[in-house]
Protein backbone atom coordinates (compact mmCIF):
# COMPACT_ATOMS: atom_id res chain seq x y z
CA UNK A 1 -4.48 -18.11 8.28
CA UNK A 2 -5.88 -15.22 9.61
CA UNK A 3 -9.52 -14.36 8.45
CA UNK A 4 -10.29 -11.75 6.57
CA UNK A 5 -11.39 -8.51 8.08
CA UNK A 6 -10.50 -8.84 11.85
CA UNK A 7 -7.40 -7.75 13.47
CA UNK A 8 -4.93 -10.66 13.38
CA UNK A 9 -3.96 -12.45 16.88
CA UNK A 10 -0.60 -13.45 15.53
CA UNK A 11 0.68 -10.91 13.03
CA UNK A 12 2.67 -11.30 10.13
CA UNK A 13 4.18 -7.81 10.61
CA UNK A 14 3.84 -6.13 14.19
CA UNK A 15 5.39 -2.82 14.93
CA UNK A 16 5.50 -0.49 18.25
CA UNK A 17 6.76 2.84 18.73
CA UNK A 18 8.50 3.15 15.51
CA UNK A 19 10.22 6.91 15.15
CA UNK A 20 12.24 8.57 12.83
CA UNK A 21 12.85 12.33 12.15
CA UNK A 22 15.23 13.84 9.45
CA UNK A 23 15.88 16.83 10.95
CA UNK A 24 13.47 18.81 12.25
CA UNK A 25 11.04 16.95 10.69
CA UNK A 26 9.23 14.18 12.24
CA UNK A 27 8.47 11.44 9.59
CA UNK A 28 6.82 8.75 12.18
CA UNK A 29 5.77 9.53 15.35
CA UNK A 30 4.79 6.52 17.45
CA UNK A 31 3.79 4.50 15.03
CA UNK A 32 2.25 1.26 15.64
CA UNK A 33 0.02 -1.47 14.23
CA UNK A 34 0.03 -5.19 13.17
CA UNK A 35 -0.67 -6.91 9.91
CA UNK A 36 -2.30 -10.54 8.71
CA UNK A 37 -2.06 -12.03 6.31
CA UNK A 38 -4.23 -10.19 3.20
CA UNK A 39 -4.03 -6.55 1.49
CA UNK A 40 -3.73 -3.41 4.41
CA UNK A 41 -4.28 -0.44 2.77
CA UNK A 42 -2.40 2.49 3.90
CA UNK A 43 -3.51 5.70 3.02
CA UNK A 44 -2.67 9.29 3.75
CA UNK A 45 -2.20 12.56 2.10
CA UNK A 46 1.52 13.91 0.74
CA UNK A 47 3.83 14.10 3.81
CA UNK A 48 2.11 11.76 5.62
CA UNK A 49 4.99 9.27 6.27
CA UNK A 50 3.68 6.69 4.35
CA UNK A 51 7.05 6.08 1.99
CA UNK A 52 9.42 6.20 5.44
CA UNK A 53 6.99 3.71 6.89
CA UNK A 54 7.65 1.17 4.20
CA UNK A 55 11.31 1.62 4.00
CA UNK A 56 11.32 1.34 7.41
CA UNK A 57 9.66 -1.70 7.47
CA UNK A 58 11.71 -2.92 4.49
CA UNK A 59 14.98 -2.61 6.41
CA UNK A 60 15.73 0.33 3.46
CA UNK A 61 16.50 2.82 6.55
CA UNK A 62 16.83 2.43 10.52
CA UNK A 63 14.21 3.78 12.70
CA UNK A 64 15.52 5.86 15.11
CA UNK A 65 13.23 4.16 17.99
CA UNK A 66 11.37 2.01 18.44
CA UNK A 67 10.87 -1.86 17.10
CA UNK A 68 8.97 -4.00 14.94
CA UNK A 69 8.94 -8.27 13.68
CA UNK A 70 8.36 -9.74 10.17
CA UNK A 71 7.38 -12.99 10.20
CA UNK A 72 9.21 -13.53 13.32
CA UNK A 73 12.31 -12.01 12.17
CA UNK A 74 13.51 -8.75 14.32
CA UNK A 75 15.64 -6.42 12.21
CA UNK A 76 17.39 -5.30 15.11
CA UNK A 77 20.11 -7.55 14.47
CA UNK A 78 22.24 -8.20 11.23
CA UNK A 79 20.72 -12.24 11.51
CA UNK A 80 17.12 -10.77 11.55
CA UNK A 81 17.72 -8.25 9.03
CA UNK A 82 19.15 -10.43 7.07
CA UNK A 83 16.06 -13.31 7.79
CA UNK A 84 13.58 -10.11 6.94
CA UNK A 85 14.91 -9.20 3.74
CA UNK A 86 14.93 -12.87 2.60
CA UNK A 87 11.27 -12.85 3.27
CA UNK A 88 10.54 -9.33 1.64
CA UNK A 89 9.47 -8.34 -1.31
CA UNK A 90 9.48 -4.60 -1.91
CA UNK A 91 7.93 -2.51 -5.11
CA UNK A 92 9.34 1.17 -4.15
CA UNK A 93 7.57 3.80 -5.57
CA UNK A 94 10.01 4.70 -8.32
CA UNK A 95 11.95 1.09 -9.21
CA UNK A 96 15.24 1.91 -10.57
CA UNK A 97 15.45 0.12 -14.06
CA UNK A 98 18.90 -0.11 -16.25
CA UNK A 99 17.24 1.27 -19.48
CA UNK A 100 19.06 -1.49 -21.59
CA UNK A 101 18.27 -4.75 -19.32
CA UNK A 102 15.43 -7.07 -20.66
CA UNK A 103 12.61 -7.47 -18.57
CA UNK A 104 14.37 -10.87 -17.92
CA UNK A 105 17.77 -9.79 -17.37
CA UNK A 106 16.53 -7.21 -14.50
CA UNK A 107 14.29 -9.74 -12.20
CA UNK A 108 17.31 -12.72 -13.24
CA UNK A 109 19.58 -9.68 -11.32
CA UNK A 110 16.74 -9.27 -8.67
CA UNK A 111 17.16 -12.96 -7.99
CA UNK A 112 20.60 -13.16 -8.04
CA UNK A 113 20.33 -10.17 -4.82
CA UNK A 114 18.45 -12.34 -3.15
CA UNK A 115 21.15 -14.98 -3.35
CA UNK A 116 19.51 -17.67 -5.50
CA UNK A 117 22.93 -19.36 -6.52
CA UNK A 118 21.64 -22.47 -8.63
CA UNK A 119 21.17 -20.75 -12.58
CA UNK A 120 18.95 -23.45 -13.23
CA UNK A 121 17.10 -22.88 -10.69
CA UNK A 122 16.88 -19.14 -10.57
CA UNK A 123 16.26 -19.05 -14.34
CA UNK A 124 12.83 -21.17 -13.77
CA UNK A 125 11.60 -19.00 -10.97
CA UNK A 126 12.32 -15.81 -13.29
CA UNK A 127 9.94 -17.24 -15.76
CA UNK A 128 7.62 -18.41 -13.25
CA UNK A 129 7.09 -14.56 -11.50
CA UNK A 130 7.13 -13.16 -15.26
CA UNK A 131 4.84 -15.78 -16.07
CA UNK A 132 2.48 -14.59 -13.24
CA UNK A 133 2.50 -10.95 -13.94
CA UNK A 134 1.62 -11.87 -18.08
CA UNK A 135 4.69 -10.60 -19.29
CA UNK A 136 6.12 -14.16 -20.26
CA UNK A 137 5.74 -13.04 -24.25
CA UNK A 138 7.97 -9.75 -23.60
CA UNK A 139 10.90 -10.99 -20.99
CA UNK A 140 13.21 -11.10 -23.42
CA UNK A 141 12.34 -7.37 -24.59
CA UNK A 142 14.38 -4.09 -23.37
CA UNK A 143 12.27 -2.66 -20.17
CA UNK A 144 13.16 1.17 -22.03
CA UNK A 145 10.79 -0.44 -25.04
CA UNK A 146 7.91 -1.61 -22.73
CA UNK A 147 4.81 0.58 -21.65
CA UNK A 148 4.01 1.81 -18.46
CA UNK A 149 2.07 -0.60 -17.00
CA UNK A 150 4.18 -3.87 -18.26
CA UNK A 151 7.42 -1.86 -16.61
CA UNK A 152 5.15 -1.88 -12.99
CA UNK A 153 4.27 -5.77 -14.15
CA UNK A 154 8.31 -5.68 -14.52
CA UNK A 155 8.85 -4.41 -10.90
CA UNK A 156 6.06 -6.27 -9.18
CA UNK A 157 7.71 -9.80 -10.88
CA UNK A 158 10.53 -8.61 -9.22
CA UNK A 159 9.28 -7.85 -6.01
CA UNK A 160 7.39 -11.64 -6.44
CA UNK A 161 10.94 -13.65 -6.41
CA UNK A 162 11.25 -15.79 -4.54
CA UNK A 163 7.75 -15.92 -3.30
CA UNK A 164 7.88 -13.54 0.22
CA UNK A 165 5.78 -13.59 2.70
CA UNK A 166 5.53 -9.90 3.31
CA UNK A 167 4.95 -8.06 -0.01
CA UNK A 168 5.45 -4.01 0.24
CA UNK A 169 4.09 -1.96 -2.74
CA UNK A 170 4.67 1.77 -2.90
CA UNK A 171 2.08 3.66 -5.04
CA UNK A 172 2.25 0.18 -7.04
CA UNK A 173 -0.43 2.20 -9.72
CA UNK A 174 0.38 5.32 -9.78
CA UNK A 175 0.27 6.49 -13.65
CA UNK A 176 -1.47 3.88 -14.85
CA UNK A 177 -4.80 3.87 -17.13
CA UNK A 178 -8.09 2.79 -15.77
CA UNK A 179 -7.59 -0.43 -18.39
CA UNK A 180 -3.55 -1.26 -16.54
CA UNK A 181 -4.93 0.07 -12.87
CA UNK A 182 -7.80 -2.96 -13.27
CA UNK A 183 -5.11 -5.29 -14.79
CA UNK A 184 -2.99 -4.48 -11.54
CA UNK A 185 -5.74 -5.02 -9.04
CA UNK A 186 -6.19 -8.44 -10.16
CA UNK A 187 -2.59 -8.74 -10.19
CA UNK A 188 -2.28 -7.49 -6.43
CA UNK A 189 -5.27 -9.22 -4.83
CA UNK A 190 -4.14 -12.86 -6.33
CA UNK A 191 -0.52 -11.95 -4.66
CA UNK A 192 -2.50 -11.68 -1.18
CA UNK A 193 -3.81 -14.88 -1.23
CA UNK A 194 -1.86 -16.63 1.44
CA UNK A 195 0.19 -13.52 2.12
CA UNK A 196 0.55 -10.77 4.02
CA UNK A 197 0.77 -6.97 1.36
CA UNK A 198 0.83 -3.81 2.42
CA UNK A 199 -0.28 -1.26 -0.53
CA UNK A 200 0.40 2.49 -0.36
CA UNK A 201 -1.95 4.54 -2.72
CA UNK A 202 -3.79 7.78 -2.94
CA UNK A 203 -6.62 5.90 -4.29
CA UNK A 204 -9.42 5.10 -2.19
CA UNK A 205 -11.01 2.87 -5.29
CA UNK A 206 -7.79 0.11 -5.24
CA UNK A 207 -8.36 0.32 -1.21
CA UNK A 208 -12.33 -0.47 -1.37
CA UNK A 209 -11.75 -2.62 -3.97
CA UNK A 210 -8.40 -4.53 -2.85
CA UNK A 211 -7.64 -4.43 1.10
CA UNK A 212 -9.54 -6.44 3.82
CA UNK A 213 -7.91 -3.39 6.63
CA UNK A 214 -6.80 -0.07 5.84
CA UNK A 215 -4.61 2.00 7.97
CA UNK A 216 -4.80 5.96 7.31
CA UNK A 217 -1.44 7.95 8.45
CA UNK A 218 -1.16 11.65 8.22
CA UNK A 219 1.08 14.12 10.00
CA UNK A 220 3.89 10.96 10.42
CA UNK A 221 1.01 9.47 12.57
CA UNK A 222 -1.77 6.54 12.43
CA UNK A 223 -5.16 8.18 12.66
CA UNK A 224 -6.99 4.98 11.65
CA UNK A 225 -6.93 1.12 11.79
CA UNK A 226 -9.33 -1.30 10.87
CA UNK A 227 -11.76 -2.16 8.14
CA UNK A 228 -13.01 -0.59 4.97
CA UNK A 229 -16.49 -0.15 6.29
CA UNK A 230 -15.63 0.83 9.62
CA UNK A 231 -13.61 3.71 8.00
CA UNK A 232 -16.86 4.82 5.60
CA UNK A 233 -18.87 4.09 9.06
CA UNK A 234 -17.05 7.35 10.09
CA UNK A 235 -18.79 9.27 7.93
CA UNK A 236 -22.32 7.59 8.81
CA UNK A 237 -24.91 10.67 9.13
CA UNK A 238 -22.22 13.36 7.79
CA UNK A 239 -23.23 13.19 4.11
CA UNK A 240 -26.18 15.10 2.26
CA UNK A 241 -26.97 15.95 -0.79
CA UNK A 242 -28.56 19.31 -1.69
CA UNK A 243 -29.24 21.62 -4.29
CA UNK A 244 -25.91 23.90 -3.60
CA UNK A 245 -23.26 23.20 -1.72
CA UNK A 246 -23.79 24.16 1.98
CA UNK A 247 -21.49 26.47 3.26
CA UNK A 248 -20.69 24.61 6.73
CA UNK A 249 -19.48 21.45 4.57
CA UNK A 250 -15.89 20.55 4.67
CA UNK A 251 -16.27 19.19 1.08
CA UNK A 252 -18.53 19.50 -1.08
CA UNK A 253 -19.39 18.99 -5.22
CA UNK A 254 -21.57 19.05 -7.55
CA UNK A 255 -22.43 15.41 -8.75
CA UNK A 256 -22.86 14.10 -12.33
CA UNK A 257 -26.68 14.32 -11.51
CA UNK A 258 -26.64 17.96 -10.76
CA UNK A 259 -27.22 17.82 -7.32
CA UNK A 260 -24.07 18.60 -4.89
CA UNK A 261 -23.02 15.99 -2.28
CA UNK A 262 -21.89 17.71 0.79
CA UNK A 263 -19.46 16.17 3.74
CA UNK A 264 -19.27 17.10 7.39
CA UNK A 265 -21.72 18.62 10.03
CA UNK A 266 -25.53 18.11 8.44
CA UNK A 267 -28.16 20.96 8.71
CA UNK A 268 -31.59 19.16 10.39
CA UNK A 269 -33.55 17.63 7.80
CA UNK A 270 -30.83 16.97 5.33
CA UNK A 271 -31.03 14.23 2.89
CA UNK A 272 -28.66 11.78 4.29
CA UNK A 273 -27.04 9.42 1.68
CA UNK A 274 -24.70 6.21 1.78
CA UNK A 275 -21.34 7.31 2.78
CA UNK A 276 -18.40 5.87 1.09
CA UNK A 277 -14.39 5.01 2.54
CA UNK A 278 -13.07 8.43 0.58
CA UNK A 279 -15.88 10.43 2.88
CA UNK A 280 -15.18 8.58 6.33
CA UNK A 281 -10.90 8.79 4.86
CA UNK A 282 -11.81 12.75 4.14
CA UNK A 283 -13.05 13.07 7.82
CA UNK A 284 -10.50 11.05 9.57
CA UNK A 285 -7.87 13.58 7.93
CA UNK A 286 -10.20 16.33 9.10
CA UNK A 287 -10.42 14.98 12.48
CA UNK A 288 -6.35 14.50 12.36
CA UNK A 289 -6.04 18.24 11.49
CA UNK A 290 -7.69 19.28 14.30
CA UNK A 291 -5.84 17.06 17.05
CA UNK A 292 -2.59 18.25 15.41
């Protein structure tokens, strides 16, 4: 297994060159990287190319150059494709539920896609994913009647069949309360034991919190790979706090304490504090901007 925090020798997922425009637009450009097992954040604002990555990389749409391996399948050929999506399990970022399927009924269907023939069989590992997202006391309960949250818990079960070994999760908390966000964390970080995840969010919390590597994307690019605290290490003598915000800052706020907390290019003799992985993420996008 590969340890936690260092870039992996052998990759679970590896990926060069990987391009794909619609239109004019250029969704990836070049992309690259390589994943072990463990939670990689990816991060990046709106536009960035996060969602095409993932369906890329879920063999939902072709790259138009370019190549990458999931657990030593290649999608390049119907075999491989075939191999990768065996080993997949993908939460898209808006899972497409029949209103009047129980929670059961849906991941039983999931199951069925994936070509688990034995009933039997299927059946118990329907109960067993449900089982391990807490939702064994609803399955039998309409997904239109369930809350937020236990519809995600719905689509991650889903995404759990058949136990992959490369789990993708689109914005897997997106609209969730602080109380279902938590519940999902724990739900996410026991799913990368022994596996390799790959979580999409705007929130820098579930990426501090969650991923042992974090890979930041913007403008179809990736600007960043490598660990949570070499990302905040970015920002490492680039935050203050003073008594207003300072007008060379790139961001700046005024904290619960009063005092505003300032990011970018110091004054001399500022008060340097701690930086965190949303200031070094804020600077890396900065920094992006200006290569662009």
């Amino acid at each position: 297994m590969t340890s936690l925090g260092t870039t992996p020798s052998v990759p679970s997922v590896s990926a060069a060159g990987l391009c794909l425009s619609y239109g004019s637009t250029r969704a990836l450009d070049d992309v690259s990287l390589r994943l072990g097992h463990g939670v990689t954040g990816l991060l990046g604002p709106n536009g960035a190319g996060k969602t095409t990555l993932l369906r890329v990389l879920a063999t939902a749409v072709p790259a138009d150059r370019g190549a990458f391996t999931v657990l030593g399948h290649d999608p390049g050929t119907a075999r491989g494709r075939h191999d990768v999506r065996r080993a997949l399990g993908y939460l898209p970022q808006t899972p497409g539920f029949h209103p009047d399927f129980t929670a059961f009924a849906f991941v039983d269907y999931v199951a069925i896609l994936k070509e688990m023939t034995d009933r039997s069989a299927r059946h118990r590992e329907v109960r067993r994913v449900l089982d391990a997202v807490g939702l064994s006391d609803v399955r039998g309960k309409r997904i239109k009647r369930l809350s937020g949250g236990m519809r995600q818990r719905v689509a991650l079960a889903a995404a759990l069949v058949g136990d992959p070994g490369f789990l993708v999760l689109d914005e897997p908390t997106v609209g969730l309360d602080p109380e279902q966000r938590m519940r999902f964390r724990e739900l996410i970080a026991t799913a990368g034991e022994g596996r390799t995840v790959l979580l999409s969010t705007h929130q820098t919390e579930d990426v501090a919190m969650l991923c042992n590597r974090v890979i930041v994307m913007a403008g179809g690019r990736v600007r960043f790979e490598g660990t949570p605290a070499e990302l905040s290490a970015r920002a490492a003598g680039r935050v203050w706090s003073s008594t207003q915000r300072h007008p060379g800052a790139k961001a700046g706020w005024r904290t619960g304490t009063g005092a505003f907390r300032n990011v970018g290019d110091p004054p001399d003799g500022a008060s340097l504090v701690e930086p965190t992985l949303e200031d070094g993420y804020l600077l890396t996008l900065d920094a992006s901007e200006v290569a662009a």
